[in-house]
Structures are given as C-alpha cells and as structure tokens.
C-alpha atoms as a PDB file:
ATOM      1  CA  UNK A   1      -2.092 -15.519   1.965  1.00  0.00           C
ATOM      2  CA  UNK A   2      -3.608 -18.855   1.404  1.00  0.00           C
ATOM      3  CA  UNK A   3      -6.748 -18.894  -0.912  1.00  0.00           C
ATOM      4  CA  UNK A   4      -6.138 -15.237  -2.151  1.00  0.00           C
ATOM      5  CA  UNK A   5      -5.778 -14.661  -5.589  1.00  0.00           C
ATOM      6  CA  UNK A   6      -2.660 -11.794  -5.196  1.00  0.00           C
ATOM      7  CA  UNK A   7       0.100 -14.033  -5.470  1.00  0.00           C
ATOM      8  CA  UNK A   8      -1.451 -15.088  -9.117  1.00  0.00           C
ATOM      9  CA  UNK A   9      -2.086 -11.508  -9.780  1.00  0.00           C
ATOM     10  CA  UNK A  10       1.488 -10.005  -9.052  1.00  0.00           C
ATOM     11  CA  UNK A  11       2.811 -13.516 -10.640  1.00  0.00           C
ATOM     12  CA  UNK A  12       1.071 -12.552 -13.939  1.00  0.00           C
ATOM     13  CA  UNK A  13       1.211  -8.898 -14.026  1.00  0.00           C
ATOM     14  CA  UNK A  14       5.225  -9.719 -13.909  1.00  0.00           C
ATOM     15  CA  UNK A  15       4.497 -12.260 -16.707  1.00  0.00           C
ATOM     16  CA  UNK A  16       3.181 -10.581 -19.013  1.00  0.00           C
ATOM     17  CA  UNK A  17       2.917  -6.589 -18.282  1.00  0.00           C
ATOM     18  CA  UNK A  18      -1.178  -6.466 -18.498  1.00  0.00           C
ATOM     19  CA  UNK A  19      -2.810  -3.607 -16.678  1.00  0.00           C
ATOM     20  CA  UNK A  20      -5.444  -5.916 -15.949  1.00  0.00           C
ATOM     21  CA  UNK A  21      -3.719  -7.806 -13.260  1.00  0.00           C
ATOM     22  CA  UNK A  22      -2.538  -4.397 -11.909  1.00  0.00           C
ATOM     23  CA  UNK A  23      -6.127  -3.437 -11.346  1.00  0.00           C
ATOM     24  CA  UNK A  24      -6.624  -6.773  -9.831  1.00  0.00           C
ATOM     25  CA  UNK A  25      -4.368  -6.545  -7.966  1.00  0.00           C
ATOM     26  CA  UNK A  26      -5.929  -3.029  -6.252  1.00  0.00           C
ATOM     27  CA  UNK A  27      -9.578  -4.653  -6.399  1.00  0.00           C
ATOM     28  CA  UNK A  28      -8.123  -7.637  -4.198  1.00  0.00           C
ATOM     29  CA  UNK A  29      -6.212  -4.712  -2.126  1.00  0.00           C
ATOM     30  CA  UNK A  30      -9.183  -2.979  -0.982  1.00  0.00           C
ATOM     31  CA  UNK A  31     -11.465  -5.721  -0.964  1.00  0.00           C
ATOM     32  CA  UNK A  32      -9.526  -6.801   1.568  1.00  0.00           C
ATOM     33  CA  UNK A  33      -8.886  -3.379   3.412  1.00  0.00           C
ATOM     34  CA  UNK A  34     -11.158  -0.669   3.800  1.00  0.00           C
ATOM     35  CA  UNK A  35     -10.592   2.845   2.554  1.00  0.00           C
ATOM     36  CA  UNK A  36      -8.855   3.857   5.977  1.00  0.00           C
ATOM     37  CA  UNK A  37      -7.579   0.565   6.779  1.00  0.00           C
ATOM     38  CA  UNK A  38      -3.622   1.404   4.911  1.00  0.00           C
ATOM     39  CA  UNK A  39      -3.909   4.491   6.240  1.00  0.00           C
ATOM     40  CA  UNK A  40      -4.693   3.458  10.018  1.00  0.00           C
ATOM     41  CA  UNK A  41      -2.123   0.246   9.796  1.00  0.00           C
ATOM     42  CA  UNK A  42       0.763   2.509   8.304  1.00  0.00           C
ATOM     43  CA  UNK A  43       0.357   5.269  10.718  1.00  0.00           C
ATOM     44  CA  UNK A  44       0.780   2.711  13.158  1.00  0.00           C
ATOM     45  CA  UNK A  45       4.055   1.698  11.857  1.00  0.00           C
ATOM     46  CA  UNK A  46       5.314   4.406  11.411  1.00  0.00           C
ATOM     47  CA  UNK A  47       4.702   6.108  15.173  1.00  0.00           C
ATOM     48  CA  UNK A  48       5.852   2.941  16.678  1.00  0.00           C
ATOM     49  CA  UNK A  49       9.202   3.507  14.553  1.00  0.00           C
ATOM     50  CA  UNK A  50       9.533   6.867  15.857  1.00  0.00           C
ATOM     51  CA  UNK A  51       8.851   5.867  19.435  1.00  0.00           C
ATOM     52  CA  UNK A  52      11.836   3.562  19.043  1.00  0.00           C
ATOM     53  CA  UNK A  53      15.169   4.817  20.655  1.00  0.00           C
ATOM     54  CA  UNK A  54      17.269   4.015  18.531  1.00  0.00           C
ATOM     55  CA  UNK A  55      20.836   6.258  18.397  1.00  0.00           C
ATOM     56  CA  UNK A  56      21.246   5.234  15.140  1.00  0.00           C
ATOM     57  CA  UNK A  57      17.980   6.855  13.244  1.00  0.00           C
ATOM     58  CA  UNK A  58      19.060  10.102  12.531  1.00  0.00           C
ATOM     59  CA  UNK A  59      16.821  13.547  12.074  1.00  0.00           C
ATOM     60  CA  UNK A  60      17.128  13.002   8.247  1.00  0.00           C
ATOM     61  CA  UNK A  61      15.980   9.662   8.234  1.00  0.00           C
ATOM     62  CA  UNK A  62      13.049  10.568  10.342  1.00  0.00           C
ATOM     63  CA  UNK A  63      12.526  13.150   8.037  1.00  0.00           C
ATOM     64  CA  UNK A  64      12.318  10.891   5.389  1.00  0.00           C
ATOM     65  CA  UNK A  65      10.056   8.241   7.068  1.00  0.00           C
ATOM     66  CA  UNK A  66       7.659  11.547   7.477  1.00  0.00           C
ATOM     67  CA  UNK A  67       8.274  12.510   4.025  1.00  0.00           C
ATOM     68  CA  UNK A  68       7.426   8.460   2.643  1.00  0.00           C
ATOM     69  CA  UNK A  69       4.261   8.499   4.748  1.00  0.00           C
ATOM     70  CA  UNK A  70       2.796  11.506   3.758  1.00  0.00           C
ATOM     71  CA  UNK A  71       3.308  10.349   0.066  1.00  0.00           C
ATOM     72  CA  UNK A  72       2.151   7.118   0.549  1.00  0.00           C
ATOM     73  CA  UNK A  73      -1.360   7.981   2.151  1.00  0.00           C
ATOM     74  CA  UNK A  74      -1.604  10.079  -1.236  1.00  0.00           C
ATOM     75  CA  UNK A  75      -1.106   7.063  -3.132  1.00  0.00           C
ATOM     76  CA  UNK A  76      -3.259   4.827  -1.214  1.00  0.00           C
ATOM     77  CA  UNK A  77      -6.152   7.383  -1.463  1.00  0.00           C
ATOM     78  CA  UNK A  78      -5.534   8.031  -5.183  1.00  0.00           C
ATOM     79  CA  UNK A  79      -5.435   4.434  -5.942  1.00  0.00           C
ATOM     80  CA  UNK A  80      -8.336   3.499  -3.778  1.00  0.00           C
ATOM     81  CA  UNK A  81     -10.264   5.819  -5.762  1.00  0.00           C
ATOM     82  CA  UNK A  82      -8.908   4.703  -8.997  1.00  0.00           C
ATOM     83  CA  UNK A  83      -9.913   0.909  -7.905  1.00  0.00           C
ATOM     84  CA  UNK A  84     -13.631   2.239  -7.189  1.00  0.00           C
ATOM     85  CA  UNK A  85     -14.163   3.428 -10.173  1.00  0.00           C
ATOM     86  CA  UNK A  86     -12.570   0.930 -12.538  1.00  0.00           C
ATOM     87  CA  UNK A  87     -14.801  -2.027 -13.448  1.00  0.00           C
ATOM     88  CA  UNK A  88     -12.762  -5.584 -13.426  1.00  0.00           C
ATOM     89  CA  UNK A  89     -14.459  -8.121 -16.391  1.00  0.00           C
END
C-alpha cells in the first residue's frame, strides 16, 4: 500500500465523518480495479473456499458465503457506478 493515498483516506473519513473521503476512498478503489476486477478476485475466493474440504464448514455456512457474495457483487456494482458518476474536487 505504499504511495497510495487510502490509508489517509480511511484515516480521515474516521477522523472526521466527511463523505468526501468516503468517495475518495471509492475513486482510489476503482482507479485501482476495474469494473470486473472485485467481482473476478472475489469469485475467486470464494470457489477456492468451497473447494476446500473442510468437515467443519457446514451447509449453512456455505449458504451464507453464497448469500455474502451475491450481496456483495451488488454493492460493488452499485458503488462502482456511484464512483463514476460522482465528481471528486
């Protein structure tokens, strides 16, 4: 993370509440990955944690990791497009 300006962001967006640095914060986000990029890097973690065998993931907790996915590709998309449209000063 050396040289980007994220750690600054989230540092002041805790400081002080702003919006701004929440927007930022998704500029720098996308900037850095493309609109597919979360989507594609997720999905990737999330088959390779169902391909684990692992006794002690149940069917409900797989459910839920499906459940979590799904939702969070809706927020990346929403928030990409959000981040598009908003202009940063």
């Amino acid at each position: 993370m050396e040289g980007s300006p994220l750690p600054e962001y989230c540092k002041q967006l805790l400081l002080t509440g702003e919006k701004e640095y929440a927007w930022r914060i998704l500029k720098d986000y996308f900037d850095t990955f493309d609109e597919q990029g979360p989507q594609e890097i997720l999905w990737f973690m999330f088959t390779t944690a169902m391909k684990l065998e692992n006794e002690e993931v149940s069917g409900s907790e797989r459910s839920n990791m499906i459940f979590f996915y799904e939702y969070t590709v809706a927020l990346f998309k929403a928030a990409y497009l959000l981040s598009k449209k908003k202009t940063i000063k």
